[in-house]
N, C-alpha and C. Protein backbone atom coordinates (compact mmCIF):
# COMPACT_ATOMS: atom_id res chain seq x y z
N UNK A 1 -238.80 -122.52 -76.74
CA UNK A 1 -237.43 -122.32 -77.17
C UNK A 1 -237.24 -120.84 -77.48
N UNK A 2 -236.09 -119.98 -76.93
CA UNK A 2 -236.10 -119.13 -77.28
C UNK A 2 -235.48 -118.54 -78.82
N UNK A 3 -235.82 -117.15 -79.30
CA UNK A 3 -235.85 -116.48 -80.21
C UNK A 3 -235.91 -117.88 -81.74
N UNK A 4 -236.78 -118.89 -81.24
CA UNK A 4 -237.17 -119.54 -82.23
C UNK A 4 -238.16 -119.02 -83.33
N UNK A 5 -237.68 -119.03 -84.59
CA UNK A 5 -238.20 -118.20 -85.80
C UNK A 5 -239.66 -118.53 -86.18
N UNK A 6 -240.65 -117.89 -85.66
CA UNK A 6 -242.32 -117.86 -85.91
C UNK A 6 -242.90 -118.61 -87.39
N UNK A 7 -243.34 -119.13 -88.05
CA UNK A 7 -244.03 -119.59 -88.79
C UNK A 7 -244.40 -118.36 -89.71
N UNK A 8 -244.51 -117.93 -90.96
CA UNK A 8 -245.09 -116.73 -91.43
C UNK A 8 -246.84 -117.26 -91.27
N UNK A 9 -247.46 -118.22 -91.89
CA UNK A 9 -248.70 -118.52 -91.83
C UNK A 9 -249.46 -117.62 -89.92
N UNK A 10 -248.47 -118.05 -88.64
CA UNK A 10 -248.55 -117.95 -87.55
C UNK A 10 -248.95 -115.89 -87.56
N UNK A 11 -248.13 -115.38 -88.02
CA UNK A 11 -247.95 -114.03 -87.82
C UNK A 11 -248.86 -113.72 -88.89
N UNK A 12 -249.11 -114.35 -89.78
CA UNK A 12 -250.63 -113.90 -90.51
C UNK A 12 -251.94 -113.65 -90.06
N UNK A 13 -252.09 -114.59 -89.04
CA UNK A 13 -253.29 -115.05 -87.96
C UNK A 13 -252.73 -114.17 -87.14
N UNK A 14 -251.53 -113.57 -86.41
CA UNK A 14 -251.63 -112.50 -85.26
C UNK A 14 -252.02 -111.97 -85.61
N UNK A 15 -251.84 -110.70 -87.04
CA UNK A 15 -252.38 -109.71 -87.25
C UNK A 15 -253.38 -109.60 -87.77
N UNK A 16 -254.16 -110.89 -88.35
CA UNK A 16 -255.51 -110.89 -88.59
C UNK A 16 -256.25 -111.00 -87.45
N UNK A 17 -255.67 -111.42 -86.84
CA UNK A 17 -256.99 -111.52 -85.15
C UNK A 17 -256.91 -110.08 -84.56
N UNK A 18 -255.36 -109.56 -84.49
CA UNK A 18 -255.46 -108.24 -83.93
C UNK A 18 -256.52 -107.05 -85.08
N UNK A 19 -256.37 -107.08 -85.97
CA UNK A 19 -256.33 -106.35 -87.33
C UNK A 19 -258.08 -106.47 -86.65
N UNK A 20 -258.98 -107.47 -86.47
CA UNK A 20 -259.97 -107.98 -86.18
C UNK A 20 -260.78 -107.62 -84.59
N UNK A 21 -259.64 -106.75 -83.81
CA UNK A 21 -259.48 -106.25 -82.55
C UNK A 21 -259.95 -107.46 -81.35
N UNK A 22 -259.07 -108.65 -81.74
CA UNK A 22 -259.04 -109.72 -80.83
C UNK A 22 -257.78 -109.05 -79.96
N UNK A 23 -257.93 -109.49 -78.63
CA UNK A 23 -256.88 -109.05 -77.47
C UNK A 23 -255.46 -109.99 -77.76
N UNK A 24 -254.34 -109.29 -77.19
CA UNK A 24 -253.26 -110.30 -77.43
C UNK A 24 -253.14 -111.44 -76.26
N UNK A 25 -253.98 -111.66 -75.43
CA UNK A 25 -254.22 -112.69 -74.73
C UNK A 25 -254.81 -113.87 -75.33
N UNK A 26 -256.02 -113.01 -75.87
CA UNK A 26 -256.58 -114.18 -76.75
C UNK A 26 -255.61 -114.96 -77.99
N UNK A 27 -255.51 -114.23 -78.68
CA UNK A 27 -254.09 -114.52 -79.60
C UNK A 27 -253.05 -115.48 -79.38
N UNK A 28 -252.67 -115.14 -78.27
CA UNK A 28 -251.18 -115.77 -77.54
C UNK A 28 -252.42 -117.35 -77.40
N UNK A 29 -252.97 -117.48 -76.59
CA UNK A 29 -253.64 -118.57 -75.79
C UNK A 29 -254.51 -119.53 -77.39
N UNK A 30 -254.44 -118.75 -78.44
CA UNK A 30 -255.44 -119.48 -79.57
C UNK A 30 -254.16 -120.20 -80.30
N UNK A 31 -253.11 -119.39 -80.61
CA UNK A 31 -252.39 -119.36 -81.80
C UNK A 31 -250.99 -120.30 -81.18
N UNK A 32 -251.37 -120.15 -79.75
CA UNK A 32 -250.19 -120.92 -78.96
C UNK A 32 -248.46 -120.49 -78.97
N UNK A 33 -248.85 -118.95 -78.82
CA UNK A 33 -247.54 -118.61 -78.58
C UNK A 33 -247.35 -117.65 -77.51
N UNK A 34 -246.05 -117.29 -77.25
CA UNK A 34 -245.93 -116.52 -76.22
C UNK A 34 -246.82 -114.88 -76.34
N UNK A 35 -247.03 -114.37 -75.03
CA UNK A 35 -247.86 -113.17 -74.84
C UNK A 35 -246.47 -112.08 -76.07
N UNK A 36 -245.09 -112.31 -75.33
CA UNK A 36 -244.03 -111.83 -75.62
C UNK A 36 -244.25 -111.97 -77.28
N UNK A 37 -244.09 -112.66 -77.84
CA UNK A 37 -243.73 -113.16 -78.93
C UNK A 37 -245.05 -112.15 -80.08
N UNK A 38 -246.39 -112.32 -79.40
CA UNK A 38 -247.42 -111.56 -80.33
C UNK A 38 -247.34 -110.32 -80.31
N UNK A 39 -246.95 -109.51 -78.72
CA UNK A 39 -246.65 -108.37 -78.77
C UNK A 39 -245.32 -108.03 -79.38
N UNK A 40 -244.30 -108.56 -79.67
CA UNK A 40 -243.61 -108.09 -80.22
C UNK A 40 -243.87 -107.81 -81.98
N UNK A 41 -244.41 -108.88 -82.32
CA UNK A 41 -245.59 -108.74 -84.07
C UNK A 41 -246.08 -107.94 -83.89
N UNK A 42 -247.09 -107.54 -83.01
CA UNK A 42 -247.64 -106.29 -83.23
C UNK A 42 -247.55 -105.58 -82.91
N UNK A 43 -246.34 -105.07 -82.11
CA UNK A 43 -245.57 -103.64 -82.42
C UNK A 43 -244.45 -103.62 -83.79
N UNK A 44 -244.25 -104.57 -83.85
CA UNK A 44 -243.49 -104.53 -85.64
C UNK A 44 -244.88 -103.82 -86.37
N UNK A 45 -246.04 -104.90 -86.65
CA UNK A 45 -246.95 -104.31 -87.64
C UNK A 45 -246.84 -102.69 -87.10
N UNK A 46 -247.36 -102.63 -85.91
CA UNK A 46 -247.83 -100.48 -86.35
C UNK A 46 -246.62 -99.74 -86.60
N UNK A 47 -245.38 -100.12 -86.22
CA UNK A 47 -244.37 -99.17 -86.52
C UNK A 47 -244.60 -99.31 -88.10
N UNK A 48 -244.66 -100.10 -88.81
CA UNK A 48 -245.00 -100.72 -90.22
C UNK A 48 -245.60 -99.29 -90.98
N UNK A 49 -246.50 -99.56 -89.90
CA UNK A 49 -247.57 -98.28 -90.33
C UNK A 49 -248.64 -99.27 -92.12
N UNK A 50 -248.34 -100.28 -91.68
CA UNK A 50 -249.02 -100.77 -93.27
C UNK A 50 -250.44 -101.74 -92.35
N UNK A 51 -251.47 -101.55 -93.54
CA UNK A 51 -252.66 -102.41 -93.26
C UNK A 51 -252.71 -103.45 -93.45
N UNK A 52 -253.26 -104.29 -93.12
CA UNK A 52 -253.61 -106.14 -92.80
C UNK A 52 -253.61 -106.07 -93.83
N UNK A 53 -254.30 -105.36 -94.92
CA UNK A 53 -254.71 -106.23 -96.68
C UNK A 53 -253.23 -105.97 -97.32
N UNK A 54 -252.71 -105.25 -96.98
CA UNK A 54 -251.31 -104.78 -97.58
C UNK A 54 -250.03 -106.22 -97.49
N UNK A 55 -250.16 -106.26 -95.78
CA UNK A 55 -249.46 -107.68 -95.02
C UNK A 55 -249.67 -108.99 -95.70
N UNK A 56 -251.29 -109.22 -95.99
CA UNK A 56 -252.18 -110.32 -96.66
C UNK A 56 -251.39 -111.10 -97.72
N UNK A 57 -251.29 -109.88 -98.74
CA UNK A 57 -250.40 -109.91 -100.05
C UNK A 57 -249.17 -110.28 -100.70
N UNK A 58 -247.89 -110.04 -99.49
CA UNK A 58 -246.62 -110.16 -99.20
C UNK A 58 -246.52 -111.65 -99.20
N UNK A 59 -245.83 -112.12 -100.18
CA UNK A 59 -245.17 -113.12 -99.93
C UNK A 59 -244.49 -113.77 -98.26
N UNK A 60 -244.26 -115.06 -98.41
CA UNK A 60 -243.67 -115.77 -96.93
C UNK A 60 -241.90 -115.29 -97.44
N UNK A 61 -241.37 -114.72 -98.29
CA UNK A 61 -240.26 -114.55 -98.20
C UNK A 61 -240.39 -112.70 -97.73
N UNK A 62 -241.06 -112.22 -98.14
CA UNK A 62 -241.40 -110.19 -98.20
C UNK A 62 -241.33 -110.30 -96.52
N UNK A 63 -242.49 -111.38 -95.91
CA UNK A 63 -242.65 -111.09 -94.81
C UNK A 63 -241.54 -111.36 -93.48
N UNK A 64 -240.99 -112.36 -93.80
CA UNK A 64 -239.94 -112.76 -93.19
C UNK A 64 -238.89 -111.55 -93.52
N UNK A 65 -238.25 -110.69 -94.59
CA UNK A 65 -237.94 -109.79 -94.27
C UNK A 65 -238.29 -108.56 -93.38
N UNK A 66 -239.65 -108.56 -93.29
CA UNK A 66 -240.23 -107.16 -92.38
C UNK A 66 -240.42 -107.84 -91.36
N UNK A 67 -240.36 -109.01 -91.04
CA UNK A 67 -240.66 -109.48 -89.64
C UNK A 67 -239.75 -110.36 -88.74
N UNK A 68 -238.74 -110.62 -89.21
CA UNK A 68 -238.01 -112.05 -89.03
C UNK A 68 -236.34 -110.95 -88.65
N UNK A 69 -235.90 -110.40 -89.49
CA UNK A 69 -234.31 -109.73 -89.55
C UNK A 69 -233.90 -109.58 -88.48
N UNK A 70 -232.54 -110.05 -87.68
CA UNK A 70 -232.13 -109.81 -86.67
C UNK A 70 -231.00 -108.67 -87.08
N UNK A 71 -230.95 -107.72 -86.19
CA UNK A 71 -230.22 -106.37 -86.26
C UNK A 71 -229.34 -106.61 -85.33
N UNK A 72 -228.18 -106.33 -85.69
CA UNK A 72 -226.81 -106.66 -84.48
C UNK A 72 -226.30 -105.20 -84.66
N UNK A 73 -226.37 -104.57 -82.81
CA UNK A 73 -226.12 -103.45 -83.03
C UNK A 73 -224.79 -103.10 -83.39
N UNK A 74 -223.92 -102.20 -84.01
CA UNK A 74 -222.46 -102.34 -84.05
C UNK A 74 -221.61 -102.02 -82.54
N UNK A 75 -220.95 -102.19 -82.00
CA UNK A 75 -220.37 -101.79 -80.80
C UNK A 75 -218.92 -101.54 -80.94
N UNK A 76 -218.71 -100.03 -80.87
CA UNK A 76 -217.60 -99.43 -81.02
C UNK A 76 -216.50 -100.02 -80.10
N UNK A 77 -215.12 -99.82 -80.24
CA UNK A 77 -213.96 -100.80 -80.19
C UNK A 77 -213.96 -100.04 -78.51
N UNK A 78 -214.23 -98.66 -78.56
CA UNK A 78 -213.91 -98.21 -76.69
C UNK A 78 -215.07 -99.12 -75.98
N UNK A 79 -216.23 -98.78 -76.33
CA UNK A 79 -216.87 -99.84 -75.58
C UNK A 79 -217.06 -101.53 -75.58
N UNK A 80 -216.70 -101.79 -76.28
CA UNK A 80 -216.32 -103.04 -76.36
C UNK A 80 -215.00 -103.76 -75.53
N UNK A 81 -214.33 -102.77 -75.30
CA UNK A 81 -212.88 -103.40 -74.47
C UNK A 81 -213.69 -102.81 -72.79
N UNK A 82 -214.51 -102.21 -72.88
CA UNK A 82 -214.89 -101.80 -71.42
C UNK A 82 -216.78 -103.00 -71.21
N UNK A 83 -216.59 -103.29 -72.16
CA UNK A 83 -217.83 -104.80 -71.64
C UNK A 83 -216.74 -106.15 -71.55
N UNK A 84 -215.45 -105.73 -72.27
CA UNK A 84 -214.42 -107.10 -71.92
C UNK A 84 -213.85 -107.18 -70.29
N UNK A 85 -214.26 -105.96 -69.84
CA UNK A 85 -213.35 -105.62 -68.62
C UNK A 85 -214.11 -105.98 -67.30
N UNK A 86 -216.02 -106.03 -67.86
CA UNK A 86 -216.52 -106.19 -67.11
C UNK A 86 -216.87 -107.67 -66.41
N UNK A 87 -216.57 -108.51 -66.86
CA UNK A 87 -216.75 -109.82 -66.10
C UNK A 87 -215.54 -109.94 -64.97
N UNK A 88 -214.73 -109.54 -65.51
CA UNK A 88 -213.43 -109.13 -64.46
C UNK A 88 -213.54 -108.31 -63.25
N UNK A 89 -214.36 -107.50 -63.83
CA UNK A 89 -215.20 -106.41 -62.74
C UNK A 89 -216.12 -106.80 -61.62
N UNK A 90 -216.78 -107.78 -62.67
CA UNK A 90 -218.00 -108.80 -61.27
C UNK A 90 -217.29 -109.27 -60.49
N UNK A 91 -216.13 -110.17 -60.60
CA UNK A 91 -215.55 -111.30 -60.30
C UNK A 91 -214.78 -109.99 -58.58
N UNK A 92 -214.23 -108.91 -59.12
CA UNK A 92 -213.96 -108.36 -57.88
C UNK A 92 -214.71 -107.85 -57.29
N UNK A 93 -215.62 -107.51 -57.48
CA UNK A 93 -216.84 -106.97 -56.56
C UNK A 93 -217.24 -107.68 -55.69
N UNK A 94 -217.24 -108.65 -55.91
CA UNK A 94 -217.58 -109.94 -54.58
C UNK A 94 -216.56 -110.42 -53.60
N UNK A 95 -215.44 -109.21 -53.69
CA UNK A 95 -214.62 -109.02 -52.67
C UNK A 95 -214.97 -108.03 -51.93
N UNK A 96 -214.41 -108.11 -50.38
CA UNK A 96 -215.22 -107.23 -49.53
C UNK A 96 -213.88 -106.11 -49.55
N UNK A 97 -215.20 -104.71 -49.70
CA UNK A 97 -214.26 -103.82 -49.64
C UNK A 97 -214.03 -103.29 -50.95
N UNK A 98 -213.95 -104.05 -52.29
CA UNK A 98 -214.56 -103.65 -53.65
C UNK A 98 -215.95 -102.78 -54.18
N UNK A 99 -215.70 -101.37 -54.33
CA UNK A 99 -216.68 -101.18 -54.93
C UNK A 99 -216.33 -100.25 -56.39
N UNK A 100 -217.71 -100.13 -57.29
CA UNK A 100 -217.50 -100.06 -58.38
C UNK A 100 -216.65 -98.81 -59.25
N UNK A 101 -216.79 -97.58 -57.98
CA UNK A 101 -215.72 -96.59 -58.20
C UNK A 101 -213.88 -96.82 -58.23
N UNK A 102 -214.09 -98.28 -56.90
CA UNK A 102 -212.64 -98.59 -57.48
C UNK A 102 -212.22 -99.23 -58.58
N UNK A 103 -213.42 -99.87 -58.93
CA UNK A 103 -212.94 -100.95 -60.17
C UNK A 103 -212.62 -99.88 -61.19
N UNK A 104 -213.71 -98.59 -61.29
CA UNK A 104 -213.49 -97.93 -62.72
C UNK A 104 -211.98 -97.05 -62.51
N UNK A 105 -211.30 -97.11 -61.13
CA UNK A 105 -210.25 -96.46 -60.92
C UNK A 105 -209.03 -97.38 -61.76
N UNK A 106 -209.26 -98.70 -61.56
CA UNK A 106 -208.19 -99.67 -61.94
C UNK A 106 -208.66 -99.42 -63.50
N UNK A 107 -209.85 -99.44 -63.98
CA UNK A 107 -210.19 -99.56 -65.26
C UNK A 107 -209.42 -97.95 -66.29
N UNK A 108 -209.55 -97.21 -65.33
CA UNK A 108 -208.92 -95.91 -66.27
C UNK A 108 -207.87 -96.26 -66.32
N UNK A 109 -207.34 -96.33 -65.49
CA UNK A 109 -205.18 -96.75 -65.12
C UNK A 109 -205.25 -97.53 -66.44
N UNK A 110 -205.68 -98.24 -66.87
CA UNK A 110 -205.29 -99.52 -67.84
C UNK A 110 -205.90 -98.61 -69.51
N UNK A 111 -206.78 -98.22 -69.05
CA UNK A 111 -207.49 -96.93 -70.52
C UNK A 111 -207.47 -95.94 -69.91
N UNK A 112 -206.45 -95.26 -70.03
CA UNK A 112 -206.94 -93.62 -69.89
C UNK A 112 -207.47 -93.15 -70.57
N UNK A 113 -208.17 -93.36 -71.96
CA UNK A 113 -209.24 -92.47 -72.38
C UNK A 113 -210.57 -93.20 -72.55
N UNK A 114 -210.31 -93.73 -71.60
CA UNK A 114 -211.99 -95.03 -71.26
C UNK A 114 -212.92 -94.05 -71.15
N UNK A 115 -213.95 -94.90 -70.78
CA UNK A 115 -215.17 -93.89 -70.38
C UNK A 115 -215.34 -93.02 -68.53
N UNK A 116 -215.84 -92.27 -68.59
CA UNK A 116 -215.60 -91.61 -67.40
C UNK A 116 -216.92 -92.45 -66.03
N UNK A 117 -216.45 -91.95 -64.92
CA UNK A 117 -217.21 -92.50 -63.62
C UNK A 117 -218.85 -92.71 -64.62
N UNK A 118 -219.22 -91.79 -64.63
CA UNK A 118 -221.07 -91.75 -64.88
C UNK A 118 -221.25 -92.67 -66.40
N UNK A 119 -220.99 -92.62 -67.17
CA UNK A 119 -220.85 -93.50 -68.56
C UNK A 119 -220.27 -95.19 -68.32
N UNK A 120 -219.49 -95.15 -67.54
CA UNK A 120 -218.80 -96.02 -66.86
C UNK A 120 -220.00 -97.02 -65.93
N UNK A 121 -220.65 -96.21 -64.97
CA UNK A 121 -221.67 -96.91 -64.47
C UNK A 121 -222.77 -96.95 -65.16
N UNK A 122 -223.21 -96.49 -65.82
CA UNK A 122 -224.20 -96.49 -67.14
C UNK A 122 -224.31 -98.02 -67.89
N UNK A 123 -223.14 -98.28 -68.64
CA UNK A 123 -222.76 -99.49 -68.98
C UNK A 123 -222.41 -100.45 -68.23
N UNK A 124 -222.34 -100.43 -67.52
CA UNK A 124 -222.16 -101.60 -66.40
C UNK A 124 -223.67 -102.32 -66.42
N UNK A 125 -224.51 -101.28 -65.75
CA UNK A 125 -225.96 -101.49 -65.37
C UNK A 125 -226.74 -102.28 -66.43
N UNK A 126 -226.39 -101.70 -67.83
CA UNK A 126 -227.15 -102.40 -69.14
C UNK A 126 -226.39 -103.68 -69.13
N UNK A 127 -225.40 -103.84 -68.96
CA UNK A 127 -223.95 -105.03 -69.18
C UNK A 127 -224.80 -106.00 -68.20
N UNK A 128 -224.86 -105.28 -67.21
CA UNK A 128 -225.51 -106.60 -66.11
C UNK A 128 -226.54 -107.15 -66.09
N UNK A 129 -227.56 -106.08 -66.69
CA UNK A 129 -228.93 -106.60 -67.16
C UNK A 129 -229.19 -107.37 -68.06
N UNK A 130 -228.02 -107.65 -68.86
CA UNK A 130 -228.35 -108.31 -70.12
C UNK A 130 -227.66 -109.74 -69.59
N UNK A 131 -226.32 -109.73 -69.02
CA UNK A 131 -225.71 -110.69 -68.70
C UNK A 131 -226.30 -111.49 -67.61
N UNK A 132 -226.80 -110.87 -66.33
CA UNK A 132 -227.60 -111.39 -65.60
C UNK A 132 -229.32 -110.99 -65.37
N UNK A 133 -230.03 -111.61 -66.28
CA UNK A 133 -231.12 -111.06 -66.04
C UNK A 133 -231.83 -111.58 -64.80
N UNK A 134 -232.67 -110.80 -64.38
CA UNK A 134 -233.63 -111.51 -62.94
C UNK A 134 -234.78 -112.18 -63.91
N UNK A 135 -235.23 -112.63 -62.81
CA UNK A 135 -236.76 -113.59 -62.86
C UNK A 135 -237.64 -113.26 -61.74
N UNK A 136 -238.63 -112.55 -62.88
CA UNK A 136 -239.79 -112.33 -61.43
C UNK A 136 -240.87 -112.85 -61.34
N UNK A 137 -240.96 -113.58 -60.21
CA UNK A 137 -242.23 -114.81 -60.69
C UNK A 137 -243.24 -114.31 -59.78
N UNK A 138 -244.73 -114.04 -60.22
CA UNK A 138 -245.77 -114.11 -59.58
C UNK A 138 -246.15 -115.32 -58.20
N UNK A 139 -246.16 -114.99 -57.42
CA UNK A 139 -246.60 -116.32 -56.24
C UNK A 139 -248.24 -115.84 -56.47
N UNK A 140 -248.91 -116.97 -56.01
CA UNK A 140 -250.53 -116.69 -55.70
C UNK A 140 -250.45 -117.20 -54.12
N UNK A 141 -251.76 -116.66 -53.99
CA UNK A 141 -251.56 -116.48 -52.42
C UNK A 141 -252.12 -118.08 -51.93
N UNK A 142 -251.51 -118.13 -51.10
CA UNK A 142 -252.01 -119.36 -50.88
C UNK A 142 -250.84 -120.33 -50.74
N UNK A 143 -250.10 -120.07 -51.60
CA UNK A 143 -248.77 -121.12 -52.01
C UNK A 143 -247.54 -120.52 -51.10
């Protein structure tokens, strides 16, 4: 399930196995969680910059603050009406003969103090990555 909230006991045992210089393979495959999920704990712990005996100590409420907080970035009101513009944007692109310099042409006409061509395609690219992400799946040979 995704961004399902870790166990504190769980993230005790990541960083004691890592803390212990167990691999995050091993980790992921013992503790039964995603590769994703341990590496993301233990890049929280070193930005931390704090030691395992320090972590040890912390309460299941301390830790869930340093480990758990979801941060919602703020998104200013210009860019925000130009990620509203963009599903509108996909939807013509898949007309032939649409491309993304014209869309941002229709998009200024409507904001003239929108964002310009290069900022313009900038956000698009993150917009799409997030909205449509790919999937890249390993084949083994054979299959």
């Amino acid at each position: 399930m995704a961004n399902k909230t870790t166990d504190m006991s769980k993230i005790r045992k990541v960083l004691k196995f890592y803390s212990n210089g167990k691999s995050k393979l091993f980790i992921s495959n013992y503790l039964s969680l995603s590769r994703n999920t341990v590496k993301k704990y233990i890049s929280l712990f070193e930005v931390l910059v704090l030691s395992f005996e320090i972590i040890n100590e912390k309460t299941d409420a301390e830790l869930e603050l340093l480990f758990c907080h979801t941060t919602e970035e703020s998104v200013s009101p210009k860019l925000q009406t130009l990620q509203d513009y963009f599903p509108v944007m996909e939807r013509e692109l898949k007309k032939v003969g649409v491309t993304i310099y014209r869309t941002w042409e229709q998009y200024i006409a409507l904001y003239p103090d929108g964002f310009q061509i290069t900022q313009f395609r900038h956000h698009y690219k993150v917009w799409a990555k997030r909205v449509n992400p790919v999937m890249h799946m390993n084949r083994k040979a054979g299959l």
